[in-house]
N, C-alpha and C. Protein backbone atom coordinates (compact mmCIF):
# COMPACT_ATOMS: atom_id res chain seq x y z
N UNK A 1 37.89 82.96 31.53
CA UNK A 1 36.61 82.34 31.83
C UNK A 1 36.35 81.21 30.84
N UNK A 2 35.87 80.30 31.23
CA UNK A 2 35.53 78.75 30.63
C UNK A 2 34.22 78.62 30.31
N UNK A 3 33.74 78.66 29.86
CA UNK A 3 32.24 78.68 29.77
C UNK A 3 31.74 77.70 28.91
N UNK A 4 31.04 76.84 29.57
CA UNK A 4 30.66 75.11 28.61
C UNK A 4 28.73 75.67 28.35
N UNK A 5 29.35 75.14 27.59
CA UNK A 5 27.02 75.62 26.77
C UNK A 5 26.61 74.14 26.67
N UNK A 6 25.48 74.08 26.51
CA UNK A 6 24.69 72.53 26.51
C UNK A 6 23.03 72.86 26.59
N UNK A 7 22.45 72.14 25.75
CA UNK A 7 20.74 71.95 25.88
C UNK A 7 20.55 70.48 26.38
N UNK A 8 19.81 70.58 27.39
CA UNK A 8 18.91 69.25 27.75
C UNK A 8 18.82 68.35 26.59
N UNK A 9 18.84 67.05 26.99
CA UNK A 9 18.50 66.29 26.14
C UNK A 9 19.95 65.82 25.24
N UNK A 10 20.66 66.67 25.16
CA UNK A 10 22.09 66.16 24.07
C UNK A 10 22.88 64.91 24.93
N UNK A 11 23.13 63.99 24.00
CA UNK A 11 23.49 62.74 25.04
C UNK A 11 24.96 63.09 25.50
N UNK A 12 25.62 63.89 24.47
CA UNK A 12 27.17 64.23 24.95
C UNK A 12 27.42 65.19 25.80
N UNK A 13 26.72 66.14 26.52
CA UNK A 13 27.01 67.11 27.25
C UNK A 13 27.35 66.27 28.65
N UNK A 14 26.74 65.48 29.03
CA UNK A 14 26.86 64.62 30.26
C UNK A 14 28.98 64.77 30.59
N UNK A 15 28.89 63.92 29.33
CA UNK A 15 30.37 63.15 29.33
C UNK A 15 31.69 64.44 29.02
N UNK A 16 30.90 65.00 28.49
CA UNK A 16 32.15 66.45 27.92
C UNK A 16 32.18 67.00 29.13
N UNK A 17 31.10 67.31 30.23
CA UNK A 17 31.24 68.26 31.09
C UNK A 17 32.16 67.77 32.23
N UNK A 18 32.11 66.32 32.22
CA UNK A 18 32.37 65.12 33.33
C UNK A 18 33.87 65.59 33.07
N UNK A 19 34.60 65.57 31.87
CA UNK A 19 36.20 65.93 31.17
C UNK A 19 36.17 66.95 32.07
N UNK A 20 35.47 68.28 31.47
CA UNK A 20 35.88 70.23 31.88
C UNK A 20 36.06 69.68 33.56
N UNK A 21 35.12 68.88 34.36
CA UNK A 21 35.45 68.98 35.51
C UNK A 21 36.52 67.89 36.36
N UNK A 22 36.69 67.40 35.36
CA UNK A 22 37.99 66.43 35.87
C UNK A 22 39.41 67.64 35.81
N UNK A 23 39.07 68.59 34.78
CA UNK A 23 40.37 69.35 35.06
C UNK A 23 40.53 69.99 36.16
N UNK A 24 39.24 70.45 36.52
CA UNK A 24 39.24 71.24 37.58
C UNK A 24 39.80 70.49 39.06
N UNK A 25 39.17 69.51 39.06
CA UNK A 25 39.33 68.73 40.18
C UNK A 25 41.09 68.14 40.14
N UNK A 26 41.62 68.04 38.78
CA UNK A 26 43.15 68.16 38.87
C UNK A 26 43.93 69.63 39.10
N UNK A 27 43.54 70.16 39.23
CA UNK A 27 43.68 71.70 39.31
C UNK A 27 44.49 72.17 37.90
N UNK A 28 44.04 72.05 36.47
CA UNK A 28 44.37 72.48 35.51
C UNK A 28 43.59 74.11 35.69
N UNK A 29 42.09 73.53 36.21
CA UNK A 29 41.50 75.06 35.83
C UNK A 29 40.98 75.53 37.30
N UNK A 30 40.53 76.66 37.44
CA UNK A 30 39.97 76.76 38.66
C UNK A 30 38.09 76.61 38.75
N UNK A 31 37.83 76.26 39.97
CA UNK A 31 36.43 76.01 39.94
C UNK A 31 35.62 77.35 39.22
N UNK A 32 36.34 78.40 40.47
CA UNK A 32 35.71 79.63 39.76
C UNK A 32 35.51 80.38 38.97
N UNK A 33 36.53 79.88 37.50
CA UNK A 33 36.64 80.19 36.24
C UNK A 33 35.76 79.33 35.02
N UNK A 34 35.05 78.55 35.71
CA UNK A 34 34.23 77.80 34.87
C UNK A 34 32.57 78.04 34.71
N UNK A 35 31.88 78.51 34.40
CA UNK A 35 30.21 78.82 33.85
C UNK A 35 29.73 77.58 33.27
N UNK A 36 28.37 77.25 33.70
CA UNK A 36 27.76 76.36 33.08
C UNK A 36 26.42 77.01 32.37
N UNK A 37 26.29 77.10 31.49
CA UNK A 37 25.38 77.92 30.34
C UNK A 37 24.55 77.08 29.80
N UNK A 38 23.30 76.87 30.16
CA UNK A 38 22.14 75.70 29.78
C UNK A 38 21.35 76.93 28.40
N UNK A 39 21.16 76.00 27.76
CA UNK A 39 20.99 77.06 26.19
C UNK A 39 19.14 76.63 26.31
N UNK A 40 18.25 77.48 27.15
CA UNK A 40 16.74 77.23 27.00
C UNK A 40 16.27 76.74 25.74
N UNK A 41 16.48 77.57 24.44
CA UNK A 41 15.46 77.91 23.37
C UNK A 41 16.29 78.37 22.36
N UNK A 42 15.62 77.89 20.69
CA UNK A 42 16.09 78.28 19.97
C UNK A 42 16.70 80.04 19.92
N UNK A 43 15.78 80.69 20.85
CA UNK A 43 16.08 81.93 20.98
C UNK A 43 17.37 82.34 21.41
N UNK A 44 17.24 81.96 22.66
CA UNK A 44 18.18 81.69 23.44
C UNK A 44 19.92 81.72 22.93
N UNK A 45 19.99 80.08 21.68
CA UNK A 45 21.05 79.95 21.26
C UNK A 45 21.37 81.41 20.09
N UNK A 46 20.16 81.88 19.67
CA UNK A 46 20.76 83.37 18.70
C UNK A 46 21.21 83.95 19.15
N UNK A 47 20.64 84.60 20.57
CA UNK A 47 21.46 85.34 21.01
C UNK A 47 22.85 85.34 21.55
N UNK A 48 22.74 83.98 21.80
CA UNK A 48 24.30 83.44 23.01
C UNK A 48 25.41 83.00 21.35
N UNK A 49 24.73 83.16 19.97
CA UNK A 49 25.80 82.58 19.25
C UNK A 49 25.99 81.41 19.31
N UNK A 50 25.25 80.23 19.99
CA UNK A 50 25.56 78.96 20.52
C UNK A 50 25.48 78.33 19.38
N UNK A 51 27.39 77.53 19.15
CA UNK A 51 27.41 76.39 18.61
C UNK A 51 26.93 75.17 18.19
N UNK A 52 26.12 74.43 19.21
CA UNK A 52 25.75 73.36 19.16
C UNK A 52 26.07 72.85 20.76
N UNK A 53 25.52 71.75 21.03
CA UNK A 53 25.21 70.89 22.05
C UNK A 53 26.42 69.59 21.82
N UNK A 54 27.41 69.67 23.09
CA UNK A 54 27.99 70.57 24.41
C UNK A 54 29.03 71.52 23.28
N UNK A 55 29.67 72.39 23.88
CA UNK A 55 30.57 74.17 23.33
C UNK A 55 30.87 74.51 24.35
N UNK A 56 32.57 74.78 24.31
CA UNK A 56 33.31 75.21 25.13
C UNK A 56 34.00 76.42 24.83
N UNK A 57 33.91 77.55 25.11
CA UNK A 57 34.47 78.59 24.87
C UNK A 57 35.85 79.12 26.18
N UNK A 58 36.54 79.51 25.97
CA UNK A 58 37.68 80.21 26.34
C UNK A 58 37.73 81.66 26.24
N UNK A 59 37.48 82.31 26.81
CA UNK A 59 37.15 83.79 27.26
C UNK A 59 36.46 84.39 25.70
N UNK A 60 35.28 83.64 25.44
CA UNK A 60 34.24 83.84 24.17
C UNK A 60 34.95 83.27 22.89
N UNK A 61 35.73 82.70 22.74
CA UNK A 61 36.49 81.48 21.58
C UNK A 61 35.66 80.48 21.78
N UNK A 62 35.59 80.15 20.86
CA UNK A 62 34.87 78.11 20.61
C UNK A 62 36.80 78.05 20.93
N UNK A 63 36.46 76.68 21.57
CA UNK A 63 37.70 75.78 21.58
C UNK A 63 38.11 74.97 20.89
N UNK A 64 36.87 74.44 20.24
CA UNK A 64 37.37 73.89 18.37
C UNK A 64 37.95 74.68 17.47
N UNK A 65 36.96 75.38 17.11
CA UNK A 65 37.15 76.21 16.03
C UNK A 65 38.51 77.24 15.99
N UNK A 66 39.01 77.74 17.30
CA UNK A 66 39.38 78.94 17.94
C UNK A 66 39.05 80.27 17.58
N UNK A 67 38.01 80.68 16.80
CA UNK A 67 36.70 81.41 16.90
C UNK A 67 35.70 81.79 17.25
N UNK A 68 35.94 83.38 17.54
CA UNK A 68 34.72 83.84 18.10
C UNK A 68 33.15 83.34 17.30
N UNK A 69 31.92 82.57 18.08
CA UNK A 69 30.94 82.26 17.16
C UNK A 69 30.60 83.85 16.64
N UNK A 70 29.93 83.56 15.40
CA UNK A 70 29.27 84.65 14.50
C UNK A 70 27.98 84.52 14.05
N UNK A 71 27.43 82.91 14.38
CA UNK A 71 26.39 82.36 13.93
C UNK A 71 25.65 81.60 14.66
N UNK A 72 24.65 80.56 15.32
CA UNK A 72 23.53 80.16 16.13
C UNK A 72 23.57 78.58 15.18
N UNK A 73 23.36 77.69 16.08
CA UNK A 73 22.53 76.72 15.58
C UNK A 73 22.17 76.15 16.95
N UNK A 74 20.67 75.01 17.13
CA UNK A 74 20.31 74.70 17.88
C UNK A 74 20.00 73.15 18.29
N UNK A 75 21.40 72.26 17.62
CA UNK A 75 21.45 70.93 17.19
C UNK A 75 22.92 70.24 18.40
N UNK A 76 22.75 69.20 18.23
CA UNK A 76 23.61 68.22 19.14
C UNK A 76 25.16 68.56 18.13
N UNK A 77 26.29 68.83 18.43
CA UNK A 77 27.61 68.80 18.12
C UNK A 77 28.41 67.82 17.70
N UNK A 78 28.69 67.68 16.85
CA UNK A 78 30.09 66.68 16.55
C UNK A 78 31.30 67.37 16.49
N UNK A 79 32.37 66.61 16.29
CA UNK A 79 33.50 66.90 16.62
C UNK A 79 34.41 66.12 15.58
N UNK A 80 35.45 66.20 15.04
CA UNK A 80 36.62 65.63 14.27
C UNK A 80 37.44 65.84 15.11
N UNK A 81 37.62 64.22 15.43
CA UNK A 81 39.14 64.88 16.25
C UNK A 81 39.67 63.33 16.26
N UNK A 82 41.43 63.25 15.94
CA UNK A 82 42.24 62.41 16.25
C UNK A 82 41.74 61.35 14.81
N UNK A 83 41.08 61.78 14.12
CA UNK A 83 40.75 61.12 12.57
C UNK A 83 39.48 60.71 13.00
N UNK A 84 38.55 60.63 13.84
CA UNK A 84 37.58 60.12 14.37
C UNK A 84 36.32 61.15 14.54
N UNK A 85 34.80 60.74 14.11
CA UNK A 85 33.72 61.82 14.44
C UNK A 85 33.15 61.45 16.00
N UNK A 86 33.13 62.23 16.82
CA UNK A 86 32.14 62.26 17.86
C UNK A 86 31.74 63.35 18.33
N UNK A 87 30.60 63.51 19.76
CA UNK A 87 29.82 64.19 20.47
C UNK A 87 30.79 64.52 21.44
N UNK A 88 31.71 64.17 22.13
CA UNK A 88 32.19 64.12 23.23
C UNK A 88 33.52 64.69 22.98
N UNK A 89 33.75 65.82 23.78
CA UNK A 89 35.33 66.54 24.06
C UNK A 89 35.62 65.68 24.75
N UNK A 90 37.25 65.09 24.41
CA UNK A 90 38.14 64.34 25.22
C UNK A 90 38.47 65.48 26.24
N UNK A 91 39.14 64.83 27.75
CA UNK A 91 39.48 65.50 28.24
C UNK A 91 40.73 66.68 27.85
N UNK A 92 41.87 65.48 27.18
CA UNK A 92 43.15 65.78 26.67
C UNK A 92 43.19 66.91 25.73
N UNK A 93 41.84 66.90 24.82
CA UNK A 93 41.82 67.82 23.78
C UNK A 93 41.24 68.96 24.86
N UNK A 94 40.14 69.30 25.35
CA UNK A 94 39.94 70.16 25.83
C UNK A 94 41.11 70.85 27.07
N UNK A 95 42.27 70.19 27.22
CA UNK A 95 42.92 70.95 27.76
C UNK A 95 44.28 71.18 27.02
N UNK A 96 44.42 70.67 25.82
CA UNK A 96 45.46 71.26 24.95
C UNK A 96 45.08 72.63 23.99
N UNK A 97 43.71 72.57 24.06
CA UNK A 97 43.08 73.88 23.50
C UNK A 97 42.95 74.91 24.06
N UNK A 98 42.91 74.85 25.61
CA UNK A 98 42.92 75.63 26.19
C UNK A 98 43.87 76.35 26.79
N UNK A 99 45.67 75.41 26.66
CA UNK A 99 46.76 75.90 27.08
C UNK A 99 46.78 76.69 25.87
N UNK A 100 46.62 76.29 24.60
CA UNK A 100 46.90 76.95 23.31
C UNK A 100 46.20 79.03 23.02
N UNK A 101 45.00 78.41 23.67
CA UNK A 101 44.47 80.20 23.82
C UNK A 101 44.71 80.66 24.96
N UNK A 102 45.38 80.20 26.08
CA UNK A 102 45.81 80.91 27.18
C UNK A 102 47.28 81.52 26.22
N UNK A 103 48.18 80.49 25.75
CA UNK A 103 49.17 81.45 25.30
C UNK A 103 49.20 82.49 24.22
N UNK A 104 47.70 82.02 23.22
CA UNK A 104 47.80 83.06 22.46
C UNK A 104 47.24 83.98 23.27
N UNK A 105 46.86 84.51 24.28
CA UNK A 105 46.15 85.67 25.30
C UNK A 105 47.69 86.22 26.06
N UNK A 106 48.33 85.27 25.99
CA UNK A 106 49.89 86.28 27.01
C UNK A 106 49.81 87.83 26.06
């Protein structure tokens, strides 16, 4: 299960989600393996563990981190990736992360 988190208002969830569903539509992932998880309220993100604004998990892994969350925050996301800071999961990364915890799951 794929499960993308996001609060209203984060300017990068748009564009990260636009990636998760370009895979789908290449058939990397299936439609029906993907959840879209809108994070209401600070509450909300305590309970769900939510990363930050957009978070992609892999059957409850962050896909960055490759950690189960342990902790809540209720802020817009950055990212390090390729020597560079941004908001936005590349497509490429979000699907090399995800072949990576499918094989650590064999």
């Amino acid at each position: 299960m794929i499960e993308f988190q996001y609060f209203e208002g984060c300017p990068n969830a748009k564009e990260t989600l636009n990636n998760l569903i370009l895979l789908v539509e290449e058939g990397f992932l299936k439609k029906d393996e993907v959840k879209i998880t809108k994070i209401e309220s600070p509450e909300n993100a305590q309970k769900l563990n939510f990363q930050g604004s957009p978070s992609i998990l892999y059957n409850g892994i962050d896909i960055y981190t490759f950690e189960k969350p342990s902790n809540y925050t209720y802020n817009c996301r950055t990212y390090f990736i390729n020597g560079k800071l941004t908001g936005v999961l590349p497509k490429e990364f979000i699907k090399e992360r995800i072949e990576k915890l499918k094989n650590v799951r064999k």
